[in-house]
C-alpha atoms as a PDB file:
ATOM      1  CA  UNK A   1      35.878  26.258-224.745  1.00  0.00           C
ATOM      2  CA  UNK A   2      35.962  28.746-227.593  1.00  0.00           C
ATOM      3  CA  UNK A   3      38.029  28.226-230.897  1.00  0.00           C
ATOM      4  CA  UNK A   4      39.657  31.439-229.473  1.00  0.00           C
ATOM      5  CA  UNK A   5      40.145  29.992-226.220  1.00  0.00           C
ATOM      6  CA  UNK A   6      42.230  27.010-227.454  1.00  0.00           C
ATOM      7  CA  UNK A   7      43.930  28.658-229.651  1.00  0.00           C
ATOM      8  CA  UNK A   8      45.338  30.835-226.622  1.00  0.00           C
ATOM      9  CA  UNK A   9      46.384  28.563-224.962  1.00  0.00           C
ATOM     10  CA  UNK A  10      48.505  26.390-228.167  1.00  0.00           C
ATOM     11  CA  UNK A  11      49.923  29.604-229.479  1.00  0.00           C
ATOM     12  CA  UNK A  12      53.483  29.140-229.998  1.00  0.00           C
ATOM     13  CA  UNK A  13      54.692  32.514-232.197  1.00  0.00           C
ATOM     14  CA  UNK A  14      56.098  33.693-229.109  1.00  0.00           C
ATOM     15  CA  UNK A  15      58.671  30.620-228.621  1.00  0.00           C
ATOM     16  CA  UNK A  16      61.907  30.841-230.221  1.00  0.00           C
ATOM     17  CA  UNK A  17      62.148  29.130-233.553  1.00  0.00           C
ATOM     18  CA  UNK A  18      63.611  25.590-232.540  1.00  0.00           C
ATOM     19  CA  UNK A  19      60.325  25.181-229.910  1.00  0.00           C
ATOM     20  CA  UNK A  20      58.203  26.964-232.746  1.00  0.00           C
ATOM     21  CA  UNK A  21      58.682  23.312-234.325  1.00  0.00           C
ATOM     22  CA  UNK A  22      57.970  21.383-231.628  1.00  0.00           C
ATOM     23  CA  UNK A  23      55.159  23.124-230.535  1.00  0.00           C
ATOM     24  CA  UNK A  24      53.412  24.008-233.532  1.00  0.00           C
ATOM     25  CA  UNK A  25      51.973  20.335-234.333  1.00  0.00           C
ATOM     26  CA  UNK A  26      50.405  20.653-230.662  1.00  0.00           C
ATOM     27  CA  UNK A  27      48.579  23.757-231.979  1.00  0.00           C
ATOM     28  CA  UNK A  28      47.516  22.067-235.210  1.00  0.00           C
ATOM     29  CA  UNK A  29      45.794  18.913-233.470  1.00  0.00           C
ATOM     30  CA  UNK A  30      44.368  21.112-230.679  1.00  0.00           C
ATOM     31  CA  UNK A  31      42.551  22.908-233.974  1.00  0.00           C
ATOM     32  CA  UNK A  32      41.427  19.401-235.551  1.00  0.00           C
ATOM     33  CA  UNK A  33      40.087  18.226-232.293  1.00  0.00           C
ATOM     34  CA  UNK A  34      38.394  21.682-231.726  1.00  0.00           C
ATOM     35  CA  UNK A  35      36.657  21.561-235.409  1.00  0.00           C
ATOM     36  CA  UNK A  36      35.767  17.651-235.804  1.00  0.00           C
ATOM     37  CA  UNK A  37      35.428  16.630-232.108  1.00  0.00           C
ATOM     38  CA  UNK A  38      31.942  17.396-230.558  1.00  0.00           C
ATOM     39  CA  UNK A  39      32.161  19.894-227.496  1.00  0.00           C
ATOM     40  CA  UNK A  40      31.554  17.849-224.348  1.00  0.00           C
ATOM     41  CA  UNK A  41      33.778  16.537-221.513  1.00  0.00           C
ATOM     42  CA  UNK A  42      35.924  14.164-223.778  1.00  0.00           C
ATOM     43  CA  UNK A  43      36.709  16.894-226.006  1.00  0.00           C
ATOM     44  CA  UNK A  44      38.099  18.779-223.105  1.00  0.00           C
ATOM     45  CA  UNK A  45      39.955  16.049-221.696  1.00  0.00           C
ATOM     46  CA  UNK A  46      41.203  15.234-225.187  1.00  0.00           C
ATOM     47  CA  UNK A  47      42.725  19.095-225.024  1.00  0.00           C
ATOM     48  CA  UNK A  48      43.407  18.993-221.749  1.00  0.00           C
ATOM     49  CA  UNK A  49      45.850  16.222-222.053  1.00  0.00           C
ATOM     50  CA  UNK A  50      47.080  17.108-225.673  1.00  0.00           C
ATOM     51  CA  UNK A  51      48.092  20.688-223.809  1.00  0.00           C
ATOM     52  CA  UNK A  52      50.043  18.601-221.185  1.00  0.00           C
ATOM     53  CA  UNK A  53      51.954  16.746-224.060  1.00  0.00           C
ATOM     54  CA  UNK A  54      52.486  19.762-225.682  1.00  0.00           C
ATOM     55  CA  UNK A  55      54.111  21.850-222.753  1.00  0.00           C
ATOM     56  CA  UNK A  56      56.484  18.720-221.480  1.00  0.00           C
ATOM     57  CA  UNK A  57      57.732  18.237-224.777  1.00  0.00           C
ATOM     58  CA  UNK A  58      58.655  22.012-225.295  1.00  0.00           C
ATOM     59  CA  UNK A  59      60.276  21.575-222.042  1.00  0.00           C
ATOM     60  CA  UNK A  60      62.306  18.637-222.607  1.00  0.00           C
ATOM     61  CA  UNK A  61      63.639  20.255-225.627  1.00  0.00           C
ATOM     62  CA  UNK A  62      64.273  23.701-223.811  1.00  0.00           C
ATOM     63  CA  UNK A  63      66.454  21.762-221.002  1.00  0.00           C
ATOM     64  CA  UNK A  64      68.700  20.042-224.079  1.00  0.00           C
END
């Protein structure tokens, strides 16, 4: 997965500001991972997962 690739799919500019902040320090570890994490299946999973955290957490503060 490309840098561009990942960050696709941890953008966040397009939320509204209050899930801006909850979502941006998804997009921020999704980065580290991508740039200090070899490419390979665990880095995937690692982003795989960390995008799955990401999107239930902007949707449990969406529902408040």
């Amino acid at each position: 997965m490309s840098v561009d690739e990942v960050a696709k799919l941890f953008s966040y500019l397009h939320l509204p500001a209050h899930l801006q902040q909850v979502s941006r320090p998804f997009f921020d570890t999704a980065m580290h991972i991508k740039a200090h994490v070899p490419d390979g299946a665990m880095q995937t999973k690692a982003l795989n997962e960390l995008w799955q955290s990401k999107n239930w957490a902007v949707a449990a503060v969406a529902q408040k």
